[in-house]
C-alpha atoms as a PDB file:
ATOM      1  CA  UNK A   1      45.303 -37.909  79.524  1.00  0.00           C
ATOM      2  CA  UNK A   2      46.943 -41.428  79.995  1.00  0.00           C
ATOM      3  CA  UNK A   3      44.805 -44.160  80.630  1.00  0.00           C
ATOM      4  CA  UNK A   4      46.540 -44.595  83.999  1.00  0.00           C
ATOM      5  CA  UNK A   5      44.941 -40.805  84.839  1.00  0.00           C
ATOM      6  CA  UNK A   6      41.489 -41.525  83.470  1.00  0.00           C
ATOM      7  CA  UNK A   7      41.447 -45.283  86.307  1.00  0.00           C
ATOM      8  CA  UNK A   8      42.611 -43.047  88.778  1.00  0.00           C
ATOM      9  CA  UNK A   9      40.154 -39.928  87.932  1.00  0.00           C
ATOM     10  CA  UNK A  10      37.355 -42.449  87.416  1.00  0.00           C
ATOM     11  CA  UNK A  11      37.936 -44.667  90.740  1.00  0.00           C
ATOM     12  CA  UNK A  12      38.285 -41.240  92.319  1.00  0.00           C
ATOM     13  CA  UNK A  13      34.742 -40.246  91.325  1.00  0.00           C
ATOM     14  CA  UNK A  14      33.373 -43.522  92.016  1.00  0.00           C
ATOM     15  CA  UNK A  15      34.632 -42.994  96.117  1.00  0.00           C
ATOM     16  CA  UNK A  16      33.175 -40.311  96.252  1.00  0.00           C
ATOM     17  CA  UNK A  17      29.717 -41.151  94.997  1.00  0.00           C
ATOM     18  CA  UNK A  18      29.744 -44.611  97.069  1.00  0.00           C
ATOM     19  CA  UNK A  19      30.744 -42.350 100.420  1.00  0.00           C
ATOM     20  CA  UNK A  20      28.176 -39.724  99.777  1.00  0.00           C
ATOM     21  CA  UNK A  21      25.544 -42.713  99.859  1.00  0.00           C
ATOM     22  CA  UNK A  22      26.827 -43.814 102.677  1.00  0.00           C
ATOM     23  CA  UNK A  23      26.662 -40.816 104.866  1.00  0.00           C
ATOM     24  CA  UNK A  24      23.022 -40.113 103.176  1.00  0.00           C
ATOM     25  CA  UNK A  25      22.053 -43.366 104.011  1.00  0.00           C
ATOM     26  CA  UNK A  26      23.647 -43.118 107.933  1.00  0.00           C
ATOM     27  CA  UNK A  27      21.012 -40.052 107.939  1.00  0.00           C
ATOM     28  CA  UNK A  28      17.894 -41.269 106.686  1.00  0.00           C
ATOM     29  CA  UNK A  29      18.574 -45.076 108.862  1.00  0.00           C
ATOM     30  CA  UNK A  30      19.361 -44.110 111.704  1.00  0.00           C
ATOM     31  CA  UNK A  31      18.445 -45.876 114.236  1.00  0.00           C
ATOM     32  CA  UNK A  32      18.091 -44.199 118.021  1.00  0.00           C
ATOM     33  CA  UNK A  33      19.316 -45.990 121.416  1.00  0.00           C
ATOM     34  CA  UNK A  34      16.914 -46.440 124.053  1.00  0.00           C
ATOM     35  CA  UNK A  35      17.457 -43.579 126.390  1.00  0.00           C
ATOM     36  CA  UNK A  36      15.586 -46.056 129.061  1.00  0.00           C
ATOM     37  CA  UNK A  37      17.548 -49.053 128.327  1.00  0.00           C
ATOM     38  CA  UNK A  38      20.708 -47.227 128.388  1.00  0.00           C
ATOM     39  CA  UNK A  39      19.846 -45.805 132.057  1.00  0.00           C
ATOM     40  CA  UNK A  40      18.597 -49.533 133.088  1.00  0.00           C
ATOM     41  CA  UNK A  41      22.097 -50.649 131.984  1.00  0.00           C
ATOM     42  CA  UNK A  42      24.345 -48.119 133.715  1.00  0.00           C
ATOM     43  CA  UNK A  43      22.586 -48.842 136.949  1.00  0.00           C
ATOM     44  CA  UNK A  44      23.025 -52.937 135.833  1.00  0.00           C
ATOM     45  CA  UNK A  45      26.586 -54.344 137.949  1.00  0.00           C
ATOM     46  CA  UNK A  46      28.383 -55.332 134.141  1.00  0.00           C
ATOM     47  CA  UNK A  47      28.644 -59.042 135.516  1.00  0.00           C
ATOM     48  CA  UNK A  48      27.649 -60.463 131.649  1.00  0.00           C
ATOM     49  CA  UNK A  49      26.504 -63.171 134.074  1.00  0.00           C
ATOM     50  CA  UNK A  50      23.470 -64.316 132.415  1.00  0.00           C
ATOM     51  CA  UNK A  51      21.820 -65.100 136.114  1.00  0.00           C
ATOM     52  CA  UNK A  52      18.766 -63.233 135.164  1.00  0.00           C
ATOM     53  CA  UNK A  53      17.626 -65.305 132.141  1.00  0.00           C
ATOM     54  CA  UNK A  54      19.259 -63.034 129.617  1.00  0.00           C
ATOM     55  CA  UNK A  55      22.679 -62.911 127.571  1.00  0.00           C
ATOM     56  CA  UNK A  56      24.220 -60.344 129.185  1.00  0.00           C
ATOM     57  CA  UNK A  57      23.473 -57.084 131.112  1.00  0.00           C
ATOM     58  CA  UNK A  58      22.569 -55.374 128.090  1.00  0.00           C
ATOM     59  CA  UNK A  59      19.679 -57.529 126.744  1.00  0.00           C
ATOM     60  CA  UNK A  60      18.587 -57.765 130.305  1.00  0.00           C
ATOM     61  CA  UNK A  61      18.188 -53.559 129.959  1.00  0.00           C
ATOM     62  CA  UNK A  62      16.208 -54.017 127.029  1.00  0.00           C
ATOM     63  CA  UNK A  63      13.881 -56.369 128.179  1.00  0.00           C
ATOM     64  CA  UNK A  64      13.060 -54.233 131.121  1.00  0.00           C
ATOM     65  CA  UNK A  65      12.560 -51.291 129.186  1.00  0.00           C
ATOM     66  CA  UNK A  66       9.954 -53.075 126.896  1.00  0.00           C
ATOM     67  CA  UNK A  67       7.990 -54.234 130.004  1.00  0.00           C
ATOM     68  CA  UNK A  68       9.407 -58.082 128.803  1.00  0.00           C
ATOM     69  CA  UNK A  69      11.186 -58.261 132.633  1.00  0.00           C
ATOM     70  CA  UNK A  70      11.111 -57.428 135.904  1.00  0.00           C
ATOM     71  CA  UNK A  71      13.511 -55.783 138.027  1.00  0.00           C
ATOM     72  CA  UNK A  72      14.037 -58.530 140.729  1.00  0.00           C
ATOM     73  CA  UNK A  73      16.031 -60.884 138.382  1.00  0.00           C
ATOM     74  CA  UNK A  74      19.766 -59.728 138.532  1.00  0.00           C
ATOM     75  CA  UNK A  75      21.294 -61.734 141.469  1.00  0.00           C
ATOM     76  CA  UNK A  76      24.929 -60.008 141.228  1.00  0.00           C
ATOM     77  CA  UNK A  77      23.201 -56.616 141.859  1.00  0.00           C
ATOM     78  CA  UNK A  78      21.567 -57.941 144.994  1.00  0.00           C
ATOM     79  CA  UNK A  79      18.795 -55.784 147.162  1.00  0.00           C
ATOM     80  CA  UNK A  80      20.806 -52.599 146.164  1.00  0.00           C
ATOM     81  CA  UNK A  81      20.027 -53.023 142.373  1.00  0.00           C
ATOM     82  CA  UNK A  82      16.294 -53.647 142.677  1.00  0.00           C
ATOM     83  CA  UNK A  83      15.902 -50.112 144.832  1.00  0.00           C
ATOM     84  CA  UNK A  84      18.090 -48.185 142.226  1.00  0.00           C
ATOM     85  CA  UNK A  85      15.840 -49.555 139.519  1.00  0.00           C
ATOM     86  CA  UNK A  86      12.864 -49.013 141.195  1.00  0.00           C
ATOM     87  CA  UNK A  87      13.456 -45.483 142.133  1.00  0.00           C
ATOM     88  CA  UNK A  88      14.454 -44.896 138.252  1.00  0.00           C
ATOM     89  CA  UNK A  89      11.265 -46.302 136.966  1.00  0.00           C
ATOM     90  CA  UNK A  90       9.540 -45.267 139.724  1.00  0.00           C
ATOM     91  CA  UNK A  91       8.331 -48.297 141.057  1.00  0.00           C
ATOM     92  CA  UNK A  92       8.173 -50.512 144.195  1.00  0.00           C
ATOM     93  CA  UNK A  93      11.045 -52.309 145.055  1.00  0.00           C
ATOM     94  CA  UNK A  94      10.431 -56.462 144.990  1.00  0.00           C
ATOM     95  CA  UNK A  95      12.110 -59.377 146.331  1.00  0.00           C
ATOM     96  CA  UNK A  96      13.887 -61.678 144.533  1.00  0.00           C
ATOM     97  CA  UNK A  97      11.897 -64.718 143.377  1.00  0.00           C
ATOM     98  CA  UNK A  98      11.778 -67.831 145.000  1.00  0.00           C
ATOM     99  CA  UNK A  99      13.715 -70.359 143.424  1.00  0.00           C
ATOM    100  CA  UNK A 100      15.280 -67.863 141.122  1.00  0.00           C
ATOM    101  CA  UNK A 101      19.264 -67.234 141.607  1.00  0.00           C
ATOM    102  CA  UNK A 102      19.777 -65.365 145.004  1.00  0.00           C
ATOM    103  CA  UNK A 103      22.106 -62.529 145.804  1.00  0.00           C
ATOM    104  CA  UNK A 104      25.602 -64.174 146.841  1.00  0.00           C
ATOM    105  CA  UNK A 105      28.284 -63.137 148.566  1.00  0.00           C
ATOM    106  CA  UNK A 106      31.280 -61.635 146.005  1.00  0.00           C
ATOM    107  CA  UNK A 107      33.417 -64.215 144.554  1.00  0.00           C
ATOM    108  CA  UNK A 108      36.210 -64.834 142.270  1.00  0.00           C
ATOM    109  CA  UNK A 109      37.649 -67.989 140.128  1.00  0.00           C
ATOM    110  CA  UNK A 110      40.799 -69.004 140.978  1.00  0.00           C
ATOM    111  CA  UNK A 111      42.437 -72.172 138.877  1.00  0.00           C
ATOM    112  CA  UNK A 112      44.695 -74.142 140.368  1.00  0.00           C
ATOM    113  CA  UNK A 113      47.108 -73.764 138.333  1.00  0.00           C
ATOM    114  CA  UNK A 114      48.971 -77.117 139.209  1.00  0.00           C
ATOM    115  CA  UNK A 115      45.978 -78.776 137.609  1.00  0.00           C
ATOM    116  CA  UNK A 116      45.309 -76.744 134.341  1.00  0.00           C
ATOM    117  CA  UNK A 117      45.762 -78.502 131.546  1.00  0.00           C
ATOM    118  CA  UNK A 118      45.564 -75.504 129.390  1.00  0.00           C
ATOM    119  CA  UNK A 119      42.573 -76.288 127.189  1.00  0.00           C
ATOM    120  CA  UNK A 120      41.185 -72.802 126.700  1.00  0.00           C
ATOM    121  CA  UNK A 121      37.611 -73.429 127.244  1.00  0.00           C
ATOM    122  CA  UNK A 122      37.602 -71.651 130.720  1.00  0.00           C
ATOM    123  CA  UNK A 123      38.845 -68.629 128.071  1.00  0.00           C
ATOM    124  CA  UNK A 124      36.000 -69.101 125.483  1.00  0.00           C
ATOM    125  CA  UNK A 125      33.630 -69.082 128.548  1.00  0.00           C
ATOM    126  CA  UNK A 126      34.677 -66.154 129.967  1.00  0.00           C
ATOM    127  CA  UNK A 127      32.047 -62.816 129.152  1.00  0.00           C
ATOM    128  CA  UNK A 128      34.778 -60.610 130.571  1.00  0.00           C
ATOM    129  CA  UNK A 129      38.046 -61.510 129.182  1.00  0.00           C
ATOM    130  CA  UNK A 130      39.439 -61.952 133.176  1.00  0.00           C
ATOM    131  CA  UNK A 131      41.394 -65.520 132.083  1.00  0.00           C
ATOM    132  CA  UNK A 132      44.697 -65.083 130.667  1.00  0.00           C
ATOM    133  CA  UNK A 133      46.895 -67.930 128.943  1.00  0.00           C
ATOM    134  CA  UNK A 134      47.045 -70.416 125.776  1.00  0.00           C
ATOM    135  CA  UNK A 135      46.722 -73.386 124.463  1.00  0.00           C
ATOM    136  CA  UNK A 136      48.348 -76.461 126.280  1.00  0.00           C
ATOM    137  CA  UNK A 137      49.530 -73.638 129.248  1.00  0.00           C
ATOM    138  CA  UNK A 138      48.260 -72.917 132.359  1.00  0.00           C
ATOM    139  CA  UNK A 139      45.581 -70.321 132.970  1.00  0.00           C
ATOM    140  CA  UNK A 140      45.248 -67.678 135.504  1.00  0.00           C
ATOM    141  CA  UNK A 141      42.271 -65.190 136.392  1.00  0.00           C
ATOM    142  CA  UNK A 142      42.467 -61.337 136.346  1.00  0.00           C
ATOM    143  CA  UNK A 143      41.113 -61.056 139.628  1.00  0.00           C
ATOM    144  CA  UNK A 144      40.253 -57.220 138.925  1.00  0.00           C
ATOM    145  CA  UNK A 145      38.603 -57.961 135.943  1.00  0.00           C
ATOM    146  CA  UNK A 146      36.613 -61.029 137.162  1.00  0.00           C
ATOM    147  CA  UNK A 147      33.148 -60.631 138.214  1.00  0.00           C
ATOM    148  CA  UNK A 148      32.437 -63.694 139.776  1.00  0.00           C
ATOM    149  CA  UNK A 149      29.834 -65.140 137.505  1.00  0.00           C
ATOM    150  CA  UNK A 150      31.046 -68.716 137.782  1.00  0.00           C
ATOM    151  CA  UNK A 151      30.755 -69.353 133.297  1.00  0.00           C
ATOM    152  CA  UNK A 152      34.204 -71.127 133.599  1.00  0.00           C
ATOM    153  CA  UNK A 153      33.430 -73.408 135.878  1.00  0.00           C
ATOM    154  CA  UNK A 154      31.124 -75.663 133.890  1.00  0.00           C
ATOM    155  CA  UNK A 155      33.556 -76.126 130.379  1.00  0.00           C
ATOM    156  CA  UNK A 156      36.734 -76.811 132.527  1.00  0.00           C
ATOM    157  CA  UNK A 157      37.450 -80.580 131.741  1.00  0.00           C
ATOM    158  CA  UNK A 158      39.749 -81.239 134.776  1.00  0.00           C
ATOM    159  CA  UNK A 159      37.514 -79.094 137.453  1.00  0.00           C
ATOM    160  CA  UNK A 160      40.526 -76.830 138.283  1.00  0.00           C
ATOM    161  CA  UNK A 161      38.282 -73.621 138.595  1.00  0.00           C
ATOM    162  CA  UNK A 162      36.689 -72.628 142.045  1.00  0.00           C
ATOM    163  CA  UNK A 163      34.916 -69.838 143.260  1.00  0.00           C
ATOM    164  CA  UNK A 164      37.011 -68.048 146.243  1.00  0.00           C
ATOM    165  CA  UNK A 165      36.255 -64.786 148.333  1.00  0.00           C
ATOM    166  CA  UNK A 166      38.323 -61.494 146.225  1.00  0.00           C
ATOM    167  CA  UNK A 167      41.726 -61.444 147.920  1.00  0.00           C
ATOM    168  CA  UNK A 168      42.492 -58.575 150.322  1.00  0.00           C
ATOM    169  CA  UNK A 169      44.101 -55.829 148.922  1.00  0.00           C
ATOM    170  CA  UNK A 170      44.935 -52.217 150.275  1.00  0.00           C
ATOM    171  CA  UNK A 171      42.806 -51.214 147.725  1.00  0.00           C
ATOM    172  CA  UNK A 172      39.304 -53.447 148.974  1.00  0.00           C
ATOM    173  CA  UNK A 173      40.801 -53.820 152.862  1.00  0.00           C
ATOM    174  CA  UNK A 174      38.011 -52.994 155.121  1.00  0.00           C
ATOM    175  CA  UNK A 175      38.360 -52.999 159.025  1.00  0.00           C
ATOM    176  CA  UNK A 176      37.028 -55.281 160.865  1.00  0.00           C
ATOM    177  CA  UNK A 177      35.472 -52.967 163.532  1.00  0.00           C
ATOM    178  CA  UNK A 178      34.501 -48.768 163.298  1.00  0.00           C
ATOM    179  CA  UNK A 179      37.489 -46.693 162.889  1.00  0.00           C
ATOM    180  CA  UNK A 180      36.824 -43.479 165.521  1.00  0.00           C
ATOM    181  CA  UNK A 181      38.432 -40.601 163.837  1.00  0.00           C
ATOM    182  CA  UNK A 182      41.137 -39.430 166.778  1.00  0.00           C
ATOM    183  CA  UNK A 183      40.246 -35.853 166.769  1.00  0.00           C
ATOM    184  CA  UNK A 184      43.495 -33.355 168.422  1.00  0.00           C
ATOM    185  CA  UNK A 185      43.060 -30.025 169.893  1.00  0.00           C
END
């Protein structure tokens, strides 16, 4: 056998070895999710807002499941939120706080774009990805993808963010008053 076939043979061996550790130790540390947390989180609006004291939606979910927060503390899932908490946990519904962030009506960022001066900290800000663009070029906002949490407001140097109403689409149009199914005999 060449010595070329006994490197190969031997580093052969040695991957094998190293990925039978690996998936023994995968088995013995595993580590399991919070079935709680994980049902907290689903019902949790995704905003990555950090309104309710924590980093993100997740960590909020966490915290509640440990008993380390209360249910009244996420703003972007307003009155609706609390009661789908409660019921999972079984609980009483609570108000929100006073002087703690209140529920708000939706809203999106919209740059002017005339004024961006394309320093990409609106970008770095962002929990959700929704800005597009680059360095020294204008930015825009994924309006889908935005969830109205307001982060890029606060780095932008040239205060070309604001917080608008989502725009009207035939997707999220909504008549003004009852539509009375017409009903033919």
């Amino acid at each position: 056998m060449s010595t070329l076939g006994v490197a190969l043979a031997l580093m052969a061996g040695l991957a094998v070895l190293l990925g039978a550790g690996l998936g023994f130790a995968s088995v013995i540390f595993r580590v399991e999710g919070d079935p709680l947390a994980d049902k907290i989180d689903a019902l949790l609006p995704q905003t990555q807002c950090g309104q309710c004291g924590y980093p993100g939606c997740r960590p909020y979910a966490n915290a509640i499941a440990s008993g380390q927060a209360d249910i009244n503390q996420c703003p972007p899932g307003g009155e609706d939120g609390i009661r789908k908490l409660a019921d999972l946990l079984g609980v009483e519904p609570k108000p929100f706080a006073e002087g703690a962030p209140q529920p708000q009506a939706k809203t999106v960022a919209l740059i002017e774009e005339a004024d961006c001066i394309g320093c990409t900290l609106c970008i770095q800000a962002c929990p959700v990805d929704a800005i597009l663009g680059a360095s020294k070029q204008m930015h825009t906002i994924l309006t889908r993808e935005c969830t109205g949490c307001a982060l890029c407001i606060a780095p932008c140097p040239v205060d070309c963010i604001r917080m608008v109403p989502p725009p009207v689409t035939p997707d999220t149009w909504k008549p003004r008053y009852p539509v009375i199914p017409l009903v033919m005999k």
